[in-house]
Protein backbone atom coordinates (compact mmCIF):
# COMPACT_ATOMS: atom_id res chain seq x y z
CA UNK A 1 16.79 -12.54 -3.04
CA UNK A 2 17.02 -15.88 -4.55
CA UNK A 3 14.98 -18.44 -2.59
CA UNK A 4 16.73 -21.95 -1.66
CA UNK A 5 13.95 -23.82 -3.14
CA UNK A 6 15.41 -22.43 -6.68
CA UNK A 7 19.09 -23.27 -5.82
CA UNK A 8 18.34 -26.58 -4.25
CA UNK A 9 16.05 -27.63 -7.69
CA UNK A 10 18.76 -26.18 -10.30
CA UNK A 11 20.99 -28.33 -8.70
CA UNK A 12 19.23 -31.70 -8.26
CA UNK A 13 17.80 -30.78 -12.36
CA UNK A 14 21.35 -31.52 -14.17
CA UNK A 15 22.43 -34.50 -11.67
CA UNK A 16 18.84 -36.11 -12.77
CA UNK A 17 19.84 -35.53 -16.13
CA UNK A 18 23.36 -37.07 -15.90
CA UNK A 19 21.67 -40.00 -13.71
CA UNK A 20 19.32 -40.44 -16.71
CA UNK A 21 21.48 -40.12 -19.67
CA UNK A 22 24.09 -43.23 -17.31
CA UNK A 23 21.35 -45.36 -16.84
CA UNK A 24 20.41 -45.28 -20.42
CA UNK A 25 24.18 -45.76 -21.59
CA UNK A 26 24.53 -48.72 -19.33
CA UNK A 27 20.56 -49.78 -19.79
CA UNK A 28 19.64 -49.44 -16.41
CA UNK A 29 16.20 -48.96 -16.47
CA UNK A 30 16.02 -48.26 -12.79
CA UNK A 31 18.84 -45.78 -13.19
CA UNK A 32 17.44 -44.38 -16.10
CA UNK A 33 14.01 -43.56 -14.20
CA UNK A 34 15.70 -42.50 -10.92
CA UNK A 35 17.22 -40.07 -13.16
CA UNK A 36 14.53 -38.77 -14.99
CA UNK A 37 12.00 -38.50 -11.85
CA UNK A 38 14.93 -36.11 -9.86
CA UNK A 39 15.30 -34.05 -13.06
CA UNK A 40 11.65 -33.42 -12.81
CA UNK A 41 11.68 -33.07 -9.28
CA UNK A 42 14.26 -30.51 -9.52
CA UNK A 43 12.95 -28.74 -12.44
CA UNK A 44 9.24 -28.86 -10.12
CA UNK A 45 10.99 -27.43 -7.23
CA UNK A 46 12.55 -24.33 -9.24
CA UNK A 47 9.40 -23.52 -10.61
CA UNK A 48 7.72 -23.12 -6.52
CA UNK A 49 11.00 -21.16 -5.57
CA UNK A 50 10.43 -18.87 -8.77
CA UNK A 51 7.06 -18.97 -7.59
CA UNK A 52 7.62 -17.83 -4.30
CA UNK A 53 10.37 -15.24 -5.50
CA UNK A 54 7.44 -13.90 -7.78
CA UNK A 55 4.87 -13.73 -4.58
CA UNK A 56 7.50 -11.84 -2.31
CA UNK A 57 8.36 -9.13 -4.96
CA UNK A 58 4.09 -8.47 -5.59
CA UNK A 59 4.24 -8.11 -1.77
CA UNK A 60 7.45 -6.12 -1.38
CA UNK A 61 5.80 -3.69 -4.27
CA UNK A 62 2.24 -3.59 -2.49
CA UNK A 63 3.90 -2.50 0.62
CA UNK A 64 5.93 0.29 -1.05
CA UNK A 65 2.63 1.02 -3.03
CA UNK A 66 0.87 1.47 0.07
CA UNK A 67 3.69 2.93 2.26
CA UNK A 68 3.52 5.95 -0.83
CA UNK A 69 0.00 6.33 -1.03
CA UNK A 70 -0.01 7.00 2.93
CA UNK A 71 2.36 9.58 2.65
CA UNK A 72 0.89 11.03 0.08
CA UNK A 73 -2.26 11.41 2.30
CA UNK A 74 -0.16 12.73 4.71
CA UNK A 75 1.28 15.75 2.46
CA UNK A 76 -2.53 16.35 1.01
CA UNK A 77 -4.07 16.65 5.19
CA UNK A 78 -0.97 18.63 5.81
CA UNK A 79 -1.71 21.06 3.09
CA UNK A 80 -5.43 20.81 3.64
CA UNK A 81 -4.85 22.11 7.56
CA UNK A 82 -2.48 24.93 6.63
CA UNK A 83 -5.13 26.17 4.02
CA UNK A 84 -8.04 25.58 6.71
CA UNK A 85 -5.83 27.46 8.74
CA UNK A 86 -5.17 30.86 6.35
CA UNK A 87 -8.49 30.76 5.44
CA UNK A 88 -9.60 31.00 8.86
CA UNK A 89 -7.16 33.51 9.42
CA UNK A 90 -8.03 35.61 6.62
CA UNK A 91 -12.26 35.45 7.36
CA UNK A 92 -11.48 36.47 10.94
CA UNK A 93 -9.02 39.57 9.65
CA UNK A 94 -12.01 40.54 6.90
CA UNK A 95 -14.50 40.16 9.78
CA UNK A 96 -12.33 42.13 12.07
CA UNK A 97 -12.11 45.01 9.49
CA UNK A 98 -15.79 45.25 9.38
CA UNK A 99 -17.11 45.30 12.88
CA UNK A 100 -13.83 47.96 13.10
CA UNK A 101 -15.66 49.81 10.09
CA UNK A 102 -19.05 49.28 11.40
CA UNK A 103 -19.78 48.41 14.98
CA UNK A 104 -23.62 49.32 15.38
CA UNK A 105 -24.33 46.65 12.34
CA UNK A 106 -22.15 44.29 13.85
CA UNK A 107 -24.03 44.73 17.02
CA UNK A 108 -27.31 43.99 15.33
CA UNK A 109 -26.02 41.17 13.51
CA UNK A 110 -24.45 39.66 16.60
CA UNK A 111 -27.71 40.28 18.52
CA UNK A 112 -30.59 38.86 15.67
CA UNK A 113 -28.24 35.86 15.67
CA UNK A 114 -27.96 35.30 19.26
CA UNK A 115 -32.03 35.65 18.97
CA UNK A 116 -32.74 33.21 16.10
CA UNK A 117 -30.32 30.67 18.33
CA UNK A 118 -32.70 31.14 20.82
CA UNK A 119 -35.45 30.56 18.83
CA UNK A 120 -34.31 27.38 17.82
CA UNK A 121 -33.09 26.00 20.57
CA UNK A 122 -36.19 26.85 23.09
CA UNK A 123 -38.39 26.89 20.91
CA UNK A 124 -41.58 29.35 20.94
CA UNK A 125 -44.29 29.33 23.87
């Protein structure tokens, strides 16, 4: 999008220059500087609105930059839960297997962990 400040100072730019270039054919000094001062003022004002274009597309791009970036965070987490979630699904399958295959070691397991928890959390007296 073309900002006004650009439109408005490409226009005002030539008519300077025609006011110029008339007051120098009929040597109207006053005229002649009138004309020069809105050719600069014009050519000054095109330069902000290409500034300002310039400033809205670095902003238009950061916001698609970011905008990306947090779906791409969004895709990575997504993947990162459905592999926390297989993995947890395949530990509690292989654990399952095992206390299937061997349920007196699981037992003992199961019971010198519920006793070091103990431990820890009373403490010895």
């Amino acid at each position: 999008m073309v900002d006004t400040d650009r439109i408005v100072g490409g226009a005002k730019e030539p008519v300077g220059k025609v006011q110029g270039a008339a007051g120098d054919f009929v040597g109207s000094n006053r005229d002649s500087v009138e004309g020069r001062f809105r050719e600069a003022q014009g050519q000054a004002q095109n330069v902000y609105g290409q500034v300002k274009d310039k400033a809205r597309d670095i902003a238009d791009r950061a916001g698609d930059y970011a905008s990306e970036a947090y779906d791409r965070a969004g895709d990575v987490a997504g993947d990162a839960y459905e592999r926390g979630g297989s993995y947890l699904r395949d530990g509690s399958a292989a654990v399952g297997a095992r206390v299937e295959e061997n349920p007196l070691v699981a037992l003992l397991i199961a019971g010198a962990v519920g006793y070091g928890l103990a431990l820890l959390i009373h403490g010895r007296r």
